[in-house]
N, C-alpha and C. Protein backbone atom coordinates (compact mmCIF):
# COMPACT_ATOMS: atom_id res chain seq x y z
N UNK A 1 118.35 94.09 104.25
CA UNK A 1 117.59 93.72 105.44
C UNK A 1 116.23 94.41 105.40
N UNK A 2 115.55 93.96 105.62
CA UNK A 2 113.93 94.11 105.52
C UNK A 2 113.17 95.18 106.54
N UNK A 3 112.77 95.85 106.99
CA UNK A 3 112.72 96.31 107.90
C UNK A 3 110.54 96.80 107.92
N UNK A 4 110.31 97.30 108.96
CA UNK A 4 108.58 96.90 109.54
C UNK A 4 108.00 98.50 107.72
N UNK A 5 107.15 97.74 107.54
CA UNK A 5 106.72 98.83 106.54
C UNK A 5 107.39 98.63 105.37
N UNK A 6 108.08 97.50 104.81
CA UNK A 6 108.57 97.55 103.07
C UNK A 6 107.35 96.84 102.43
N UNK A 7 107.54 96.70 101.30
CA UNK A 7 106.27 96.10 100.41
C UNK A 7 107.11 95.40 98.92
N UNK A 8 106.29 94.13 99.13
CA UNK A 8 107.01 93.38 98.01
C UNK A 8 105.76 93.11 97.22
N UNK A 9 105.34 92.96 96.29
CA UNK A 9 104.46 92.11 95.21
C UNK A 9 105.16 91.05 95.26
N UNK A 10 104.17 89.87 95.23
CA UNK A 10 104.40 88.67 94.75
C UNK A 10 103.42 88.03 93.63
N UNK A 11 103.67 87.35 92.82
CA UNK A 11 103.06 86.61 91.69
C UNK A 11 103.48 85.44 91.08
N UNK A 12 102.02 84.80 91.40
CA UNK A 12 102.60 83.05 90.77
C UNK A 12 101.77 83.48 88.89
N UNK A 13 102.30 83.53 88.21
CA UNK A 13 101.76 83.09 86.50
C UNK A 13 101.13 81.52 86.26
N UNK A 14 101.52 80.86 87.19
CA UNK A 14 101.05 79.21 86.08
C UNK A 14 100.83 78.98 88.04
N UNK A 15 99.91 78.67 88.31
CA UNK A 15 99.90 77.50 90.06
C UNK A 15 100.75 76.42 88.79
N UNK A 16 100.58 75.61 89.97
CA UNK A 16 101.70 75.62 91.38
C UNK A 16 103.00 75.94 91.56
N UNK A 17 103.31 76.73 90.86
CA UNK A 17 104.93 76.78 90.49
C UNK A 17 104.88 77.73 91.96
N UNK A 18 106.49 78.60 91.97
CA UNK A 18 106.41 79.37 93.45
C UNK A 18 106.37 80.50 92.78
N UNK A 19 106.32 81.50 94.31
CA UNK A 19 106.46 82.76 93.30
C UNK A 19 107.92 84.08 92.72
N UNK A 20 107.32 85.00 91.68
CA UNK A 20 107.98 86.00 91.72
C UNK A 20 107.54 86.66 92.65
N UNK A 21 108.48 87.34 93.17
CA UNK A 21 108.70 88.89 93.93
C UNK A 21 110.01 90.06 93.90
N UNK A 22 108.89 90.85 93.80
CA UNK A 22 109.86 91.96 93.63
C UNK A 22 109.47 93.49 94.76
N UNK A 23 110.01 93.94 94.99
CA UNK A 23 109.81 95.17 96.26
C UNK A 23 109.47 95.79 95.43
N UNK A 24 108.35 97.00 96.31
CA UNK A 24 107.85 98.10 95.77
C UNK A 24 107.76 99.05 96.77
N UNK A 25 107.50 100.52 96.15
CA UNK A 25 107.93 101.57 96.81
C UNK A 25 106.89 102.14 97.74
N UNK A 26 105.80 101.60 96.95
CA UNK A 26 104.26 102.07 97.41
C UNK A 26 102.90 101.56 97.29
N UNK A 27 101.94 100.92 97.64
CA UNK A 27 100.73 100.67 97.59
C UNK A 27 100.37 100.67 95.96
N UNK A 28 100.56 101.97 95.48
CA UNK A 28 99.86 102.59 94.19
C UNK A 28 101.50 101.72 92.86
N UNK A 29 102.71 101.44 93.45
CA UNK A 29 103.42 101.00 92.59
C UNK A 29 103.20 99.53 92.66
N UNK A 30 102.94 98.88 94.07
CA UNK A 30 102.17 97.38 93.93
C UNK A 30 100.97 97.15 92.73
N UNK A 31 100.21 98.06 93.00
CA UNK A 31 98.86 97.74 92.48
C UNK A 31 99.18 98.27 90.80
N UNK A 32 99.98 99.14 90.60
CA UNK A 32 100.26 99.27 88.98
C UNK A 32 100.85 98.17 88.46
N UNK A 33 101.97 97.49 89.42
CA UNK A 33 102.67 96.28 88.93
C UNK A 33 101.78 94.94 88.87
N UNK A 34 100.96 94.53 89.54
CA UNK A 34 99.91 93.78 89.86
C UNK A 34 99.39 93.86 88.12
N UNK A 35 98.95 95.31 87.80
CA UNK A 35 98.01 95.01 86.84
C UNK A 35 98.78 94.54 85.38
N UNK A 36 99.90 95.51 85.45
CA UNK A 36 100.48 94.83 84.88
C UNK A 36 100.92 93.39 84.38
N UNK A 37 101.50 92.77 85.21
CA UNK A 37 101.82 91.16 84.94
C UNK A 37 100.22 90.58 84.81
N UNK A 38 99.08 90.83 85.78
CA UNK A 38 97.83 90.25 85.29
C UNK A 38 97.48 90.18 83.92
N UNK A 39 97.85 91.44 83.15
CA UNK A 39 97.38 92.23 81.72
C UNK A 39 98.95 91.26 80.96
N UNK A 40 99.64 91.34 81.24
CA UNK A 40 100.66 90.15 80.61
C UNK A 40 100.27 89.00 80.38
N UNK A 41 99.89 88.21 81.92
CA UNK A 41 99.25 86.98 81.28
C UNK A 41 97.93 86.63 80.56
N UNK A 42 97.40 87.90 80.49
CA UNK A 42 96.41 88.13 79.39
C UNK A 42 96.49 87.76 78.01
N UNK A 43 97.48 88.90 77.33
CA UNK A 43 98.12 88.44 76.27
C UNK A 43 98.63 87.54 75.94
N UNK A 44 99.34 86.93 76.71
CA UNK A 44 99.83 85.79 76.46
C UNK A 44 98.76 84.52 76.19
N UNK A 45 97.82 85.01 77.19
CA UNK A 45 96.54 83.29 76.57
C UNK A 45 95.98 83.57 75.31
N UNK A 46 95.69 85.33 75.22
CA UNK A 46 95.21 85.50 73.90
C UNK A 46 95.42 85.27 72.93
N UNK A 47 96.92 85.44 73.15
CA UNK A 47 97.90 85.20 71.52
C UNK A 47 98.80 84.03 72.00
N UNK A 48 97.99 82.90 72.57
CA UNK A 48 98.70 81.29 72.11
C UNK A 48 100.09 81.60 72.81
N UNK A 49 100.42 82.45 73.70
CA UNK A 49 101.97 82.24 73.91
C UNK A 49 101.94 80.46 75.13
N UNK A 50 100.65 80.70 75.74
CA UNK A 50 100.73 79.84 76.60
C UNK A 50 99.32 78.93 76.38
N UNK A 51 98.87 77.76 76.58
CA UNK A 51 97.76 77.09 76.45
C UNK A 51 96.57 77.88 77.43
N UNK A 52 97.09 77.45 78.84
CA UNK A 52 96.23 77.96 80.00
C UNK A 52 96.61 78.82 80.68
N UNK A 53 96.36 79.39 81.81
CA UNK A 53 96.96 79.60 82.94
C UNK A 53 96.01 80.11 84.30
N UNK A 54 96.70 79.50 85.23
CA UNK A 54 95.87 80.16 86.28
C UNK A 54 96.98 80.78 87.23
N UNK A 55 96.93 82.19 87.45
CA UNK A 55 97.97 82.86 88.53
C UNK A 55 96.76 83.27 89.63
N UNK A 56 98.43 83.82 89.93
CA UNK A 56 97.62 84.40 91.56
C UNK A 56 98.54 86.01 92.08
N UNK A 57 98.18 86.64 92.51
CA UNK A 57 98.95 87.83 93.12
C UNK A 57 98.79 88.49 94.40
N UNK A 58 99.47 89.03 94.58
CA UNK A 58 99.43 90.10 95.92
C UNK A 58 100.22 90.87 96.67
N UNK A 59 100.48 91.72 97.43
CA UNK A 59 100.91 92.92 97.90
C UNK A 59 101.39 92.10 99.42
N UNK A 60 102.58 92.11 99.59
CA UNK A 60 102.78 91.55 101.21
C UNK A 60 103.43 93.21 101.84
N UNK A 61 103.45 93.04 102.90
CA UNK A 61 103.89 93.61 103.80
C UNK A 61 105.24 93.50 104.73
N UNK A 62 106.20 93.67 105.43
CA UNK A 62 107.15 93.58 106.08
C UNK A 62 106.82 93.75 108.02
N UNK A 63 106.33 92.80 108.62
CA UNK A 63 105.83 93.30 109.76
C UNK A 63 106.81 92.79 110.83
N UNK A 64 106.84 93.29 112.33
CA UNK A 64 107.51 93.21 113.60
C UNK A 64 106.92 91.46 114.13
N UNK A 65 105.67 91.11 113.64
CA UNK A 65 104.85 89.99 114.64
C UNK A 65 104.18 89.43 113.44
N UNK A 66 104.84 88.62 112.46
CA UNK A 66 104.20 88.05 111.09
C UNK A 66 103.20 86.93 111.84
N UNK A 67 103.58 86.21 112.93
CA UNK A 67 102.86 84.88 113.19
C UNK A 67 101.98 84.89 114.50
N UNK A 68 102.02 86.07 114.89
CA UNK A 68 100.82 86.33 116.47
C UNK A 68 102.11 86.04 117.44
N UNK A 69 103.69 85.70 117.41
CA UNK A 69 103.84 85.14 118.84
C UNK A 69 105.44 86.09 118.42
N UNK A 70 105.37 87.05 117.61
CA UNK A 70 106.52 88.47 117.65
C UNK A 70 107.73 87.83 116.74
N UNK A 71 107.35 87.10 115.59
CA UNK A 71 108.53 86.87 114.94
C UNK A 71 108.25 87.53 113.43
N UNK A 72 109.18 88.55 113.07
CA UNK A 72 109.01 89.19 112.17
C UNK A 72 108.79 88.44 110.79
N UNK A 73 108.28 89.29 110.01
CA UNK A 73 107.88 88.01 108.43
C UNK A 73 106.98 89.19 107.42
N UNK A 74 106.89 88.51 106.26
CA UNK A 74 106.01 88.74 105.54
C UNK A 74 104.45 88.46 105.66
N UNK A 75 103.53 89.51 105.60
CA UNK A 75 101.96 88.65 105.90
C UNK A 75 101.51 90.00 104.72
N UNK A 76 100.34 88.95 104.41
CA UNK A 76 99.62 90.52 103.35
C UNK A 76 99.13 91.55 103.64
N UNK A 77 98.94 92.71 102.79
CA UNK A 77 99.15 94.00 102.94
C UNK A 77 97.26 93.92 103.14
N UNK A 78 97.99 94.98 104.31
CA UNK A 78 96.30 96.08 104.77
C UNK A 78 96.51 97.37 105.26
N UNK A 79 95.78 98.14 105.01
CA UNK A 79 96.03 99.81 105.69
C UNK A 79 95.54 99.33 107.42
N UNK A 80 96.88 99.84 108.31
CA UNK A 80 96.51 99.95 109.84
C UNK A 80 95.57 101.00 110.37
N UNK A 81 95.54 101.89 109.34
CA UNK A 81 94.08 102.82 109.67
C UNK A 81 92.85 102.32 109.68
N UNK A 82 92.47 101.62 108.79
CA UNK A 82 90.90 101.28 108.30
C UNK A 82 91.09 100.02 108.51
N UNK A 83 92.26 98.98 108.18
CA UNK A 83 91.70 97.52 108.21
C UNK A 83 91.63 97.27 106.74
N UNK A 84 91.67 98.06 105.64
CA UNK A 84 91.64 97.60 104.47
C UNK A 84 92.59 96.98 104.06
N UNK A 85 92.00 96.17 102.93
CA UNK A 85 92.90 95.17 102.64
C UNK A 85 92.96 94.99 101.21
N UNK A 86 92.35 95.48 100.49
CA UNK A 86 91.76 95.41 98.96
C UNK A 86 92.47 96.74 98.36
N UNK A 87 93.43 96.87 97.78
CA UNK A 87 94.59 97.65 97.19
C UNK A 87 93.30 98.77 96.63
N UNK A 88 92.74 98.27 95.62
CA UNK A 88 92.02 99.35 94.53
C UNK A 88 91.03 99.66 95.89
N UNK A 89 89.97 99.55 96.36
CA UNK A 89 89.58 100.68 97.64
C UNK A 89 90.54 101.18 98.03
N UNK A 90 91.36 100.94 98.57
CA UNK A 90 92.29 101.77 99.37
C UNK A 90 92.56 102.68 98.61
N UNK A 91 93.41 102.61 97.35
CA UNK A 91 93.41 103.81 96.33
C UNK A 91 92.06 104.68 96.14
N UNK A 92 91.37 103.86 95.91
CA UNK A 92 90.57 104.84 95.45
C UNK A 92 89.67 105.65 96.86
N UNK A 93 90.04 105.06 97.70
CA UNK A 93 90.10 106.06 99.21
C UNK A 93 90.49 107.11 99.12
N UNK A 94 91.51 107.10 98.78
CA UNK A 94 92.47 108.07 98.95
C UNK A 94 92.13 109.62 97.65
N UNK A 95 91.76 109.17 96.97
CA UNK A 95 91.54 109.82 95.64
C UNK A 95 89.86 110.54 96.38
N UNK A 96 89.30 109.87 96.78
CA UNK A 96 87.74 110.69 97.70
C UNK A 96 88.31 111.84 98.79
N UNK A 97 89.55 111.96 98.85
CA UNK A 97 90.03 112.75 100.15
C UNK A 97 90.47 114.19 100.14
């Protein structure tokens, strides 16, 4: 059961297909996993595993009010301090501190 504050990565490799997701522990383990699979489908165009590809990624969140009218859900990740929303600032926020 999901509860306000978990964090999942999600990632599509090829549009339109749907996506992977997998939970993560932390901001900084999203954004390592992120680069990861990005740097995967790297290799893979480089070395012919695949013709093309166009993905997509991102960091969701677990919130109390996903849709404005209090029904809990997934919506993407932002720090409730600042409003940020861009993983690598936020890290590297944190690293200025």
């Amino acid at each position: 059961m999901n509860k306000v504050g978990d964090l999942r990565v999600w990632w599509i490799p090829q549009v339109p297909m749907h996506s992977f997701e997998v939970d993560v522990s932390s901001v900084k383990e999203g954004a390592k996993i992120l680069k990861v699979l990005a740097d995967y489908d790297k290799f893979q165009f480089e070395n012919n595993v695949k013709p093309d590809y166009c993905n997509a990624g991102g960091l969701d969140r677990w919130c109390s009010n996903s849709d404005g009218e209090g029904t809990p859900g997934w919506e993407g990740w932002y720090d409730e301090e600042t409003g940020e929303d861009d993983i690598q600032e936020y890290l590297e926020g944190l690293l200025d501190e």
